[in-house]
C-alpha atoms as a PDB file:
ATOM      1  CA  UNK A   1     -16.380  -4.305 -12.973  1.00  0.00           C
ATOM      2  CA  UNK A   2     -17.481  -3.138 -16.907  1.00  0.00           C
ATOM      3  CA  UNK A   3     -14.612  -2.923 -18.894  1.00  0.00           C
ATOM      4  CA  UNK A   4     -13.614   0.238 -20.500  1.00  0.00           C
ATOM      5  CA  UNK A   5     -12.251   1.260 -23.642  1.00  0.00           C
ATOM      6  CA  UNK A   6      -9.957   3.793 -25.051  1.00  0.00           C
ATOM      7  CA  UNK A   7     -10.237   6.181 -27.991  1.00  0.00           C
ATOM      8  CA  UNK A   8      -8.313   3.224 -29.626  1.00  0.00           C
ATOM      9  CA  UNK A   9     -10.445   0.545 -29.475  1.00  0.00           C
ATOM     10  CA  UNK A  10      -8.523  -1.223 -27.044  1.00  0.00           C
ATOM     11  CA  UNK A  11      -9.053  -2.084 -23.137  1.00  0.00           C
ATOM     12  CA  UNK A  12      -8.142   0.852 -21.072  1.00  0.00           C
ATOM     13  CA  UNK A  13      -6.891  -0.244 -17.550  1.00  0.00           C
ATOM     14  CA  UNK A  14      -9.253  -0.282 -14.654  1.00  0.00           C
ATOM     15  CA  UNK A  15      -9.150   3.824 -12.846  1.00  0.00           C
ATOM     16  CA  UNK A  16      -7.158   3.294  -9.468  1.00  0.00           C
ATOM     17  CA  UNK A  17     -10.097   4.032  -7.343  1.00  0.00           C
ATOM     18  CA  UNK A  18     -12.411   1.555  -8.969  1.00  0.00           C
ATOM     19  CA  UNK A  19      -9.952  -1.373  -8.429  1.00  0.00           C
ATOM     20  CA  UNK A  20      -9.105  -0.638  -4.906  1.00  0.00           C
ATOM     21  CA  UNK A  21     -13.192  -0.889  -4.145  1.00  0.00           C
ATOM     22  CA  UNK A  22     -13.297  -3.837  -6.349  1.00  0.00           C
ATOM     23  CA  UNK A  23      -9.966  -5.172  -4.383  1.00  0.00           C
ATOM     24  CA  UNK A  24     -10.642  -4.087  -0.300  1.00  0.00           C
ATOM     25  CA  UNK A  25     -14.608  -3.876   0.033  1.00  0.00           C
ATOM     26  CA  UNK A  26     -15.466  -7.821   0.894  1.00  0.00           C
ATOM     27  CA  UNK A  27     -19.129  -6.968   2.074  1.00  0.00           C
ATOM     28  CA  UNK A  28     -19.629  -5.268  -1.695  1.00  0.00           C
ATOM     29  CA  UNK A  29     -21.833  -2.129   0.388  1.00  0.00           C
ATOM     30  CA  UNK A  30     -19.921   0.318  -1.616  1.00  0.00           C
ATOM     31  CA  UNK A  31     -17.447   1.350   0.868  1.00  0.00           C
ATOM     32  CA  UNK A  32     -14.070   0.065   2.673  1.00  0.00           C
ATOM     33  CA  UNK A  33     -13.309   0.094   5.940  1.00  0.00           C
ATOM     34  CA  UNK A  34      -9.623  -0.074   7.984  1.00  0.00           C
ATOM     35  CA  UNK A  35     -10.748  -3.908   9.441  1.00  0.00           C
ATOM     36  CA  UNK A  36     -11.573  -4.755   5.440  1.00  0.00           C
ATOM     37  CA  UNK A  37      -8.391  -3.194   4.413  1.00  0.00           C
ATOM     38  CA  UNK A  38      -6.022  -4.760   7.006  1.00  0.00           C
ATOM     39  CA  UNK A  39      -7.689  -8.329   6.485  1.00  0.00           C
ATOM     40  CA  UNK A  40      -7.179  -8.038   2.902  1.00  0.00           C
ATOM     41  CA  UNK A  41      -3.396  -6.946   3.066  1.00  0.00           C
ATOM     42  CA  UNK A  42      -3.149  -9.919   5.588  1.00  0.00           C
ATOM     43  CA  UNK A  43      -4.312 -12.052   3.173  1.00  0.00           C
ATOM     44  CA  UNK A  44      -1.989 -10.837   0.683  1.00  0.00           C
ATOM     45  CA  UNK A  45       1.274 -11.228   2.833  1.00  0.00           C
ATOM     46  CA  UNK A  46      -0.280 -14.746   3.484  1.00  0.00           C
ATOM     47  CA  UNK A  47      -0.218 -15.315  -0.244  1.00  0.00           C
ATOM     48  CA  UNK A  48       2.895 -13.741  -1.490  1.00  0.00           C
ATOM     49  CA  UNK A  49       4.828 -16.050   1.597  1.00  0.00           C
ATOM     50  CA  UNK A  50       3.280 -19.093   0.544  1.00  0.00           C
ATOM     51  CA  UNK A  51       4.246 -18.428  -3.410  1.00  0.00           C
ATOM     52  CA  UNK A  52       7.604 -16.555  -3.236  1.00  0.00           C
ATOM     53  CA  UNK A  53       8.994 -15.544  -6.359  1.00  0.00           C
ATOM     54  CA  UNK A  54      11.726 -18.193  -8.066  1.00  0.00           C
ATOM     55  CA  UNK A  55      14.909 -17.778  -6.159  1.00  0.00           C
ATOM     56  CA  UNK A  56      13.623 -15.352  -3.715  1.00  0.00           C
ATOM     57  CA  UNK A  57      15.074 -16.019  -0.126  1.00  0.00           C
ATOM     58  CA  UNK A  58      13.202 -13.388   1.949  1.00  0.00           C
ATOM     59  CA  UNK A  59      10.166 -11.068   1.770  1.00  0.00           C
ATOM     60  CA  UNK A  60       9.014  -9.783  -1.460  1.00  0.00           C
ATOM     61  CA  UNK A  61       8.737  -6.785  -3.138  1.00  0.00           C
ATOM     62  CA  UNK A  62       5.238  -6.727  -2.894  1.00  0.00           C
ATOM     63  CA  UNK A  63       5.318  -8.670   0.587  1.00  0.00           C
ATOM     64  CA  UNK A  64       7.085  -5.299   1.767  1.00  0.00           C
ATOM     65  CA  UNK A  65       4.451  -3.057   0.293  1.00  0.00           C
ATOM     66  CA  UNK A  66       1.825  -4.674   1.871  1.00  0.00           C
ATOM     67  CA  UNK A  67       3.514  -4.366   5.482  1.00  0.00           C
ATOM     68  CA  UNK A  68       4.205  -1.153   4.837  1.00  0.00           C
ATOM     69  CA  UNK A  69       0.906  -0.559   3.563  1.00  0.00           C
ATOM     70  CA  UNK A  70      -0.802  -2.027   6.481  1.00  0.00           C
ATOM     71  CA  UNK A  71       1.406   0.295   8.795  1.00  0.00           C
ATOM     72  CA  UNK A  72      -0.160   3.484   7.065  1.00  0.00           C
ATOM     73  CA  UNK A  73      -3.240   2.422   6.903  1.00  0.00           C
ATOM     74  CA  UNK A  74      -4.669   4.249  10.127  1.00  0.00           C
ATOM     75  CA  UNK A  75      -2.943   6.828   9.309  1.00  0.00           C
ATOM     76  CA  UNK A  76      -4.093   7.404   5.619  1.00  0.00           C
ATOM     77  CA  UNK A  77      -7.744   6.575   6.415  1.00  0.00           C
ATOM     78  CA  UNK A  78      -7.572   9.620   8.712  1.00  0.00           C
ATOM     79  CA  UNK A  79      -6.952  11.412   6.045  1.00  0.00           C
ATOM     80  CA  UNK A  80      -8.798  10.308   3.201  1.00  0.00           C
ATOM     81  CA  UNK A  81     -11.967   9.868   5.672  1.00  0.00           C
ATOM     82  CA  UNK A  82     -13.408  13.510   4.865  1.00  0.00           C
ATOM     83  CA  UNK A  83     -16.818  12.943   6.737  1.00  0.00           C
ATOM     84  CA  UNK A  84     -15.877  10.918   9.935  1.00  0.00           C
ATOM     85  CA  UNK A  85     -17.618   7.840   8.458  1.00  0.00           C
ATOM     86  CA  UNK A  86     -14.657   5.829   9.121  1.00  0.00           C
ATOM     87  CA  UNK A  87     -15.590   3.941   5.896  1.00  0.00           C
ATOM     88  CA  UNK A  88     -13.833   5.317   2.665  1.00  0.00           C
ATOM     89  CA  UNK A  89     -16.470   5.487  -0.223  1.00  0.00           C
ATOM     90  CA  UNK A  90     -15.111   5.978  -4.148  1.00  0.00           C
ATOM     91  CA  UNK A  91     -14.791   9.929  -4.057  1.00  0.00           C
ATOM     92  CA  UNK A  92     -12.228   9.656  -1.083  1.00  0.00           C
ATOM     93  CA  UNK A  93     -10.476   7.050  -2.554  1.00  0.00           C
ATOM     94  CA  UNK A  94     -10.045   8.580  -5.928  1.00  0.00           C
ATOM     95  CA  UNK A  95      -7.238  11.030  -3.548  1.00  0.00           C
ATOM     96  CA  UNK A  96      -5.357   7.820  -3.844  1.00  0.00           C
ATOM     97  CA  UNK A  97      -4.743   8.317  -7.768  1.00  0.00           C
ATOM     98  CA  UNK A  98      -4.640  11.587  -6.834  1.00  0.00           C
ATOM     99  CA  UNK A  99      -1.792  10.891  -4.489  1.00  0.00           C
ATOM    100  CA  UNK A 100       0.051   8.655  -7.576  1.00  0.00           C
ATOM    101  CA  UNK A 101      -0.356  11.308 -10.123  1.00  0.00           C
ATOM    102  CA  UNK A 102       1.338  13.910  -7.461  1.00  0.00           C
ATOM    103  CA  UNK A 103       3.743  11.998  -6.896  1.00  0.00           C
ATOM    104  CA  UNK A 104       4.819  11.175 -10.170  1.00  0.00           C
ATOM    105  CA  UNK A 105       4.430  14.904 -11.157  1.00  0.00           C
ATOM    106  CA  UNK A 106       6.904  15.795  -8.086  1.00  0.00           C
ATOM    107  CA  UNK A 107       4.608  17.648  -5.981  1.00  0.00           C
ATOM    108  CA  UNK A 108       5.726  15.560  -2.882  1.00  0.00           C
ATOM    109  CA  UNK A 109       9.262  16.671  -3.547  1.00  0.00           C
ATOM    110  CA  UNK A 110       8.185  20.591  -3.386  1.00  0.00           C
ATOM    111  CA  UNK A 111       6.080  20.241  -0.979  1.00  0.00           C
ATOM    112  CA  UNK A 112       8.993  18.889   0.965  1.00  0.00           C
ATOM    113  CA  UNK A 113      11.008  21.303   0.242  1.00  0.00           C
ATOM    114  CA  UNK A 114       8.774  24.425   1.189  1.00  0.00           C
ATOM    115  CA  UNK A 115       8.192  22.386   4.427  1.00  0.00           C
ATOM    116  CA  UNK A 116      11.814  22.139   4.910  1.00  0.00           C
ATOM    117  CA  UNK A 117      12.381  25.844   3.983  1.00  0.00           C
ATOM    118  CA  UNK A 118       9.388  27.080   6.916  1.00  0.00           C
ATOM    119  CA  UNK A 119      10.728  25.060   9.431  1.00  0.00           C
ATOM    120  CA  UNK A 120      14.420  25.836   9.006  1.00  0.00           C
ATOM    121  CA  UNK A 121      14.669  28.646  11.678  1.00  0.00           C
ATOM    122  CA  UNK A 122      18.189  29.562  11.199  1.00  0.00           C
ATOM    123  CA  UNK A 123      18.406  28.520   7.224  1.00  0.00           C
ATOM    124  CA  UNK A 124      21.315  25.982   7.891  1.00  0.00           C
ATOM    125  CA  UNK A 125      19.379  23.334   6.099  1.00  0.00           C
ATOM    126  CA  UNK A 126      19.271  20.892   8.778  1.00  0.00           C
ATOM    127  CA  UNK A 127      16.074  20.440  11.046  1.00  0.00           C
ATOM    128  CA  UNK A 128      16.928  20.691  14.399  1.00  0.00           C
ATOM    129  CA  UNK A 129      15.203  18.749  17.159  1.00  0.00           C
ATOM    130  CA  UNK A 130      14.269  22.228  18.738  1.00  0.00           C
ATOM    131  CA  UNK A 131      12.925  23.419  15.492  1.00  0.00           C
ATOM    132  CA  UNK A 132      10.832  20.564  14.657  1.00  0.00           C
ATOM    133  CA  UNK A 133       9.348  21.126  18.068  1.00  0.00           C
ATOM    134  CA  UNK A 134       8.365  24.527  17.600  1.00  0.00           C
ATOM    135  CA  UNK A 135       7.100  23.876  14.109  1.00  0.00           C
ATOM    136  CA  UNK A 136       4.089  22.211  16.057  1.00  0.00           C
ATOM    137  CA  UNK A 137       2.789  24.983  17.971  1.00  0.00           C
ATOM    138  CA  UNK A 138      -0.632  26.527  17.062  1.00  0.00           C
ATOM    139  CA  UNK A 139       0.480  29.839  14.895  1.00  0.00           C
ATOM    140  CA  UNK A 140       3.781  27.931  12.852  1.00  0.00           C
ATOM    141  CA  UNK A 141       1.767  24.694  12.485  1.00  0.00           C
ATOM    142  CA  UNK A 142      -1.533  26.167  10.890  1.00  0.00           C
ATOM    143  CA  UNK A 143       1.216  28.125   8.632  1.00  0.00           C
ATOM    144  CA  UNK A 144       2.901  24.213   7.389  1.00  0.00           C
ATOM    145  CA  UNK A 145      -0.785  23.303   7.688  1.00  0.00           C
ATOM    146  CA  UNK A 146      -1.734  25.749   4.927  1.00  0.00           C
ATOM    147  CA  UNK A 147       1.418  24.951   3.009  1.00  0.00           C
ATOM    148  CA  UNK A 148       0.158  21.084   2.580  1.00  0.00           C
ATOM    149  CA  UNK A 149      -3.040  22.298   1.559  1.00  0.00           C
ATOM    150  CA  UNK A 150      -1.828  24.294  -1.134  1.00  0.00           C
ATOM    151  CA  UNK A 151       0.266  21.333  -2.622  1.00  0.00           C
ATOM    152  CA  UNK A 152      -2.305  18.769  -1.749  1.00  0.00           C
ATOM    153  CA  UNK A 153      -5.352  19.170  -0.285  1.00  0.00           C
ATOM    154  CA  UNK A 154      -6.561  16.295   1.437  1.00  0.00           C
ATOM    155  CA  UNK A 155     -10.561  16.082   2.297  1.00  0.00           C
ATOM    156  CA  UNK A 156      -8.890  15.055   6.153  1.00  0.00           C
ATOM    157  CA  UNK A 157      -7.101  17.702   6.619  1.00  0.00           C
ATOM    158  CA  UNK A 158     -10.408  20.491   6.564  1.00  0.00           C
ATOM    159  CA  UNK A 159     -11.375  21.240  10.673  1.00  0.00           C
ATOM    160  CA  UNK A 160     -10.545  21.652  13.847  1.00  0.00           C
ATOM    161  CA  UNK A 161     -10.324  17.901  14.649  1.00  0.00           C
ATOM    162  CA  UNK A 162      -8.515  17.096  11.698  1.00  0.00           C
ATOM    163  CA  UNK A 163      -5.442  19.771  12.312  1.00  0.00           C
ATOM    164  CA  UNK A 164      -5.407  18.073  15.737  1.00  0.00           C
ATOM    165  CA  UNK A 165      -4.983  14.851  14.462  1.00  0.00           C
ATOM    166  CA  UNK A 166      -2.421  16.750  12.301  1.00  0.00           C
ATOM    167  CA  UNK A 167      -0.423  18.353  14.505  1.00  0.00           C
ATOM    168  CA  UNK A 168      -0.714  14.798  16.585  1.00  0.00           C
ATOM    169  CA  UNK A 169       1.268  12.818  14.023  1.00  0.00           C
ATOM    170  CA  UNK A 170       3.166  15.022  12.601  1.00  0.00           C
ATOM    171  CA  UNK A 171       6.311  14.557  14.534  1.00  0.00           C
ATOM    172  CA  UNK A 172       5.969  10.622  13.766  1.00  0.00           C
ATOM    173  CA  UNK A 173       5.556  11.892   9.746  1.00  0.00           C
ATOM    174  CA  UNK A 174       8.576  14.259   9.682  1.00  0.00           C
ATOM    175  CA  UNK A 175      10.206  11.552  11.552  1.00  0.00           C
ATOM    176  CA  UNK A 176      10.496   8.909   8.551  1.00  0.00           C
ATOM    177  CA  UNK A 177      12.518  11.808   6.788  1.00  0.00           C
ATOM    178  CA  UNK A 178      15.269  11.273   9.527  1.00  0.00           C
ATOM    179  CA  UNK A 179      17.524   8.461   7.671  1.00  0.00           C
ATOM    180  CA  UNK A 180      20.124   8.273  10.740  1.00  0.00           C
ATOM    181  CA  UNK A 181      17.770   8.266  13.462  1.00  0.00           C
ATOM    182  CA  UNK A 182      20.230  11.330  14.959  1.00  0.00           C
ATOM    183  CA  UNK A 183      16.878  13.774  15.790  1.00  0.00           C
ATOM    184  CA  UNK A 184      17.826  16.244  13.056  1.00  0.00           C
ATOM    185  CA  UNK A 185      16.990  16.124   9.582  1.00  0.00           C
ATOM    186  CA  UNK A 186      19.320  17.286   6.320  1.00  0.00           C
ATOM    187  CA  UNK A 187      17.778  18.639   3.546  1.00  0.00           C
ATOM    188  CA  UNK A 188      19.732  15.712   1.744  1.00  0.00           C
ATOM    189  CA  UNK A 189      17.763  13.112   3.989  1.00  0.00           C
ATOM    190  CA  UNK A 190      14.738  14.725   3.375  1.00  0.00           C
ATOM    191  CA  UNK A 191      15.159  14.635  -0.568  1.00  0.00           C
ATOM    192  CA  UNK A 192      16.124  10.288   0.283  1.00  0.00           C
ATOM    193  CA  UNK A 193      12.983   9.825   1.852  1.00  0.00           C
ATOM    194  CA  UNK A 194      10.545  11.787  -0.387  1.00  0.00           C
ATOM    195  CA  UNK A 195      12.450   9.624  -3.496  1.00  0.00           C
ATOM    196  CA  UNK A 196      12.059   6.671  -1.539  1.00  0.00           C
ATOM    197  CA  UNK A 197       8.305   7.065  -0.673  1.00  0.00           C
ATOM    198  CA  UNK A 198       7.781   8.052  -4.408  1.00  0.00           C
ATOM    199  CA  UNK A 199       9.153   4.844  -5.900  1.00  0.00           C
ATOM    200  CA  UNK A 200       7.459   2.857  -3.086  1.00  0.00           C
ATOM    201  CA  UNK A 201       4.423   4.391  -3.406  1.00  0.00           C
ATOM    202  CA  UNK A 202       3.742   4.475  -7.142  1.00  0.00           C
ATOM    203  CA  UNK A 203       5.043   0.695  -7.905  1.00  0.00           C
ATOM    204  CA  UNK A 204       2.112   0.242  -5.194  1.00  0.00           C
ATOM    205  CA  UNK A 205      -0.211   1.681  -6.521  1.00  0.00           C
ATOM    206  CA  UNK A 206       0.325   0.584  -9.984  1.00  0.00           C
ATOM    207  CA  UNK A 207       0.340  -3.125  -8.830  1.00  0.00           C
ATOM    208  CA  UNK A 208      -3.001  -2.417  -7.378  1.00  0.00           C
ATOM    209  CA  UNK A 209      -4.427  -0.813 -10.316  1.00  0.00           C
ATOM    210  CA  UNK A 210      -2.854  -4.140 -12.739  1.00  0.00           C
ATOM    211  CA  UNK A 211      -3.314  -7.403 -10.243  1.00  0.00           C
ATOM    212  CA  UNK A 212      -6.337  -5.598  -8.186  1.00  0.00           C
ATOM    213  CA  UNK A 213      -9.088  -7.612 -10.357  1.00  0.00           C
ATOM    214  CA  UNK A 214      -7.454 -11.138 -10.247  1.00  0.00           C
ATOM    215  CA  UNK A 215      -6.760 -10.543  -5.872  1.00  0.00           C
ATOM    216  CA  UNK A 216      -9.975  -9.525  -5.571  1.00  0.00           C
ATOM    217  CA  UNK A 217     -11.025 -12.924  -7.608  1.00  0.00           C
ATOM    218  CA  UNK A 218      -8.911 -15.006  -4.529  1.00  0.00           C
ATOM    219  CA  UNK A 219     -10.503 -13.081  -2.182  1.00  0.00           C
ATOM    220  CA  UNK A 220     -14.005 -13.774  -3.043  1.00  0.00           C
ATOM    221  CA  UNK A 221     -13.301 -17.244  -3.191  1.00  0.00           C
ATOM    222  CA  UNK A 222     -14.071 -19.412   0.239  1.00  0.00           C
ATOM    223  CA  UNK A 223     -10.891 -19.737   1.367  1.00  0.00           C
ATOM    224  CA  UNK A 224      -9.404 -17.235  -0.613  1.00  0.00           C
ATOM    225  CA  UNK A 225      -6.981 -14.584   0.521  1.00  0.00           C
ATOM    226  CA  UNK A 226      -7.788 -14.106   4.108  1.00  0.00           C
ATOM    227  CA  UNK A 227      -6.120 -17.770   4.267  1.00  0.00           C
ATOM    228  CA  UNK A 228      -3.997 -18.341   0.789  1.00  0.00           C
ATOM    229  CA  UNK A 229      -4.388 -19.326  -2.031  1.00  0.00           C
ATOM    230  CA  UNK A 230      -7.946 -21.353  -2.146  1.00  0.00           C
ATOM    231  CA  UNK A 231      -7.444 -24.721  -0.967  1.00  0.00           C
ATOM    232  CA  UNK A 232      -4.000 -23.963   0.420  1.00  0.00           C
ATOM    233  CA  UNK A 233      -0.781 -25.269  -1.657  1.00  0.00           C
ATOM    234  CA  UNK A 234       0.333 -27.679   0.485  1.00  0.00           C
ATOM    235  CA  UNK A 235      -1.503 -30.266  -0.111  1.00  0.00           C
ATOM    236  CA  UNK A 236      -1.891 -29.472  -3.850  1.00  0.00           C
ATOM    237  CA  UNK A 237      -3.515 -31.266  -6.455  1.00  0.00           C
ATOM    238  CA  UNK A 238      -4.831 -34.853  -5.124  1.00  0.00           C
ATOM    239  CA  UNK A 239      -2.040 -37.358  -6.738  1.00  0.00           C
ATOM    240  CA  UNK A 240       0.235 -34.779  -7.775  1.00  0.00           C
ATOM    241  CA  UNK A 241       3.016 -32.237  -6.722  1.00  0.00           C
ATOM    242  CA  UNK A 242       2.497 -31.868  -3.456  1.00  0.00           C
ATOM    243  CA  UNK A 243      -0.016 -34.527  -2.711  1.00  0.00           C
ATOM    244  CA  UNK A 244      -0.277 -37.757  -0.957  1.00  0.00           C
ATOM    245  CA  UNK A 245       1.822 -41.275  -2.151  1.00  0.00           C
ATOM    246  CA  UNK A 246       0.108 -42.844  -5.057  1.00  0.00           C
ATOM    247  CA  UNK A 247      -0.092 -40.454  -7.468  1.00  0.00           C
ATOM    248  CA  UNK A 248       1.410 -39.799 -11.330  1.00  0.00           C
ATOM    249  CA  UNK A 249       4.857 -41.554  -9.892  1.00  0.00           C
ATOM    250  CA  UNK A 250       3.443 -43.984  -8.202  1.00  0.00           C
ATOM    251  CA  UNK A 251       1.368 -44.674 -11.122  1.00  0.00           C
ATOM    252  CA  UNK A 252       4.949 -45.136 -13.124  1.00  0.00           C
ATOM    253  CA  UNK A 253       6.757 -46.955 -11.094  1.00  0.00           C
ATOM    254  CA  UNK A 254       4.168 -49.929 -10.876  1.00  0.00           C
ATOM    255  CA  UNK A 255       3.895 -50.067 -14.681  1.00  0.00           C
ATOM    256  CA  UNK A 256       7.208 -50.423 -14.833  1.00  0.00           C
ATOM    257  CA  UNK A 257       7.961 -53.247 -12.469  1.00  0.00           C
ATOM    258  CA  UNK A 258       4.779 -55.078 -14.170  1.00  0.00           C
ATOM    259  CA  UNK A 259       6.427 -54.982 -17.752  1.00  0.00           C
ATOM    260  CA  UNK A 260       9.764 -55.651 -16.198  1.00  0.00           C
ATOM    261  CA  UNK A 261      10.958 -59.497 -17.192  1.00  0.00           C
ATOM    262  CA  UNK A 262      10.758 -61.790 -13.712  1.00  0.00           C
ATOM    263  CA  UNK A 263      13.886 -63.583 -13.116  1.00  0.00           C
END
């Protein structure tokens, strides 16, 4: 990848969609697909469990992103994939900065909340389980259909097929906006998740965008991060932390019985 410059003279970071090409496409044909993308976040779970940070006793930060990353991934290629290819090429993935910069911006939030407002039959501002059903026939769904659009229009999200794979999941979407699990939503959940997703989401992506170039340099290594680290740390380096009897210690320990006076 050429490094850039800013007006300043200094390095200017890598753009989001560059990195994640540079990070997720192993064959290097100028395009990612879901099996590249789902190996690759393996990998990275792999790596992240075998170097946990000091004095961390379960799954990392970034452990968790990846899961949850790997979880949308069908989802999001849906709707990134704007010409069926079911490969995601740089123009589609640039929607992911796209996504980052709404986010940050708060265009999630409103879009949330002029969801919230359409689907809120009876304006008590709580979704009921009736009303989220009804929000999913054909007149009131191409009406929250057009409402996403306007906020953020992804390329997936143009077609018959795609508002059918819209209306499909959308239950299963609106669904992570139900904290309790109770069936309903408050428009006080709603606000949780959307501030939740925001903060997940952009750390994500900005992780991506600053350790993208040296994961993609384990992952073009043999061995790399479809297995570990290369080489694995287990054994580590021959004679030394990690390795087999004989090594720096050893070394030591027969020096010093050799200069020690016999009795």
């Amino acid at each position: 990848m050429e490094q850039e410059f800013s007006a300043a003279g200094g390095p200017e970071a890598a753009k989001l969609h560059k990195v994640l090409l540079q990070v997720f496409d192993k064959n290097k044909d100028g395009a990612v697909t879901l099996k590249e993308t789902q190996t690759t976040l393996d990998g990275l779970m792999k790596m992240m469990t075998a170097m946990p940070p000091p004095g961390d006793n379960g799954a990392s930060d970034m452990e968790k992103l990846a899961q949850l990353a790997k979880r949308a991934a069908p989802k999001l290629f849906k709707l990134l994939d704007s010409d069926g290819s079911e490969k995601l090429v740089e123009s589609e993935l640039e929607w992911v900065a796209k996504a980052k910069d709404a986010a940050e911006a708060g265009v999630f939030k409103k879009l949330t909340k002029d969801l919230f407002v359409s689907i809120d039959a009876n304006s008590d501002d709580i979704l009921s389980a009736k009303e989220l059903k009804d929000a999913v026939e054909r007149e009131p769904f191409d009406s929250l259909l057009d409402i996403v659009k306007g906020h953020f229009p992804l390329p997936g999200l143009v077609g018959e097929s795609a508002k059918s794979f819209a209306r499909k999941n959308f239950q299963e979407v609106v669904g992570m906006l139900d904290g309790n699990g109770d069936g309903e939503i408050s428009k006080k959940e709603a606000g949780a998740a959307v501030g939740s997703f925001k903060r997940s989401f952009v750390q994500a992506a900005m992780t991506i965008q600053t350790m993208g170039p040296m994961l993609a340099m384990f992952g073009d290594m043999p061995g790399g991060m479809a297995g570990g680290m290369p080489g694995g740390m287990p054994g580590g380096m021959p004679g030394g932390m990690g390795g087999p009897p004989g090594g720096g210690n050893a070394r030591k320990a027969k020096k010093a019985k050799m200069g020690a006076p016999s009795r």
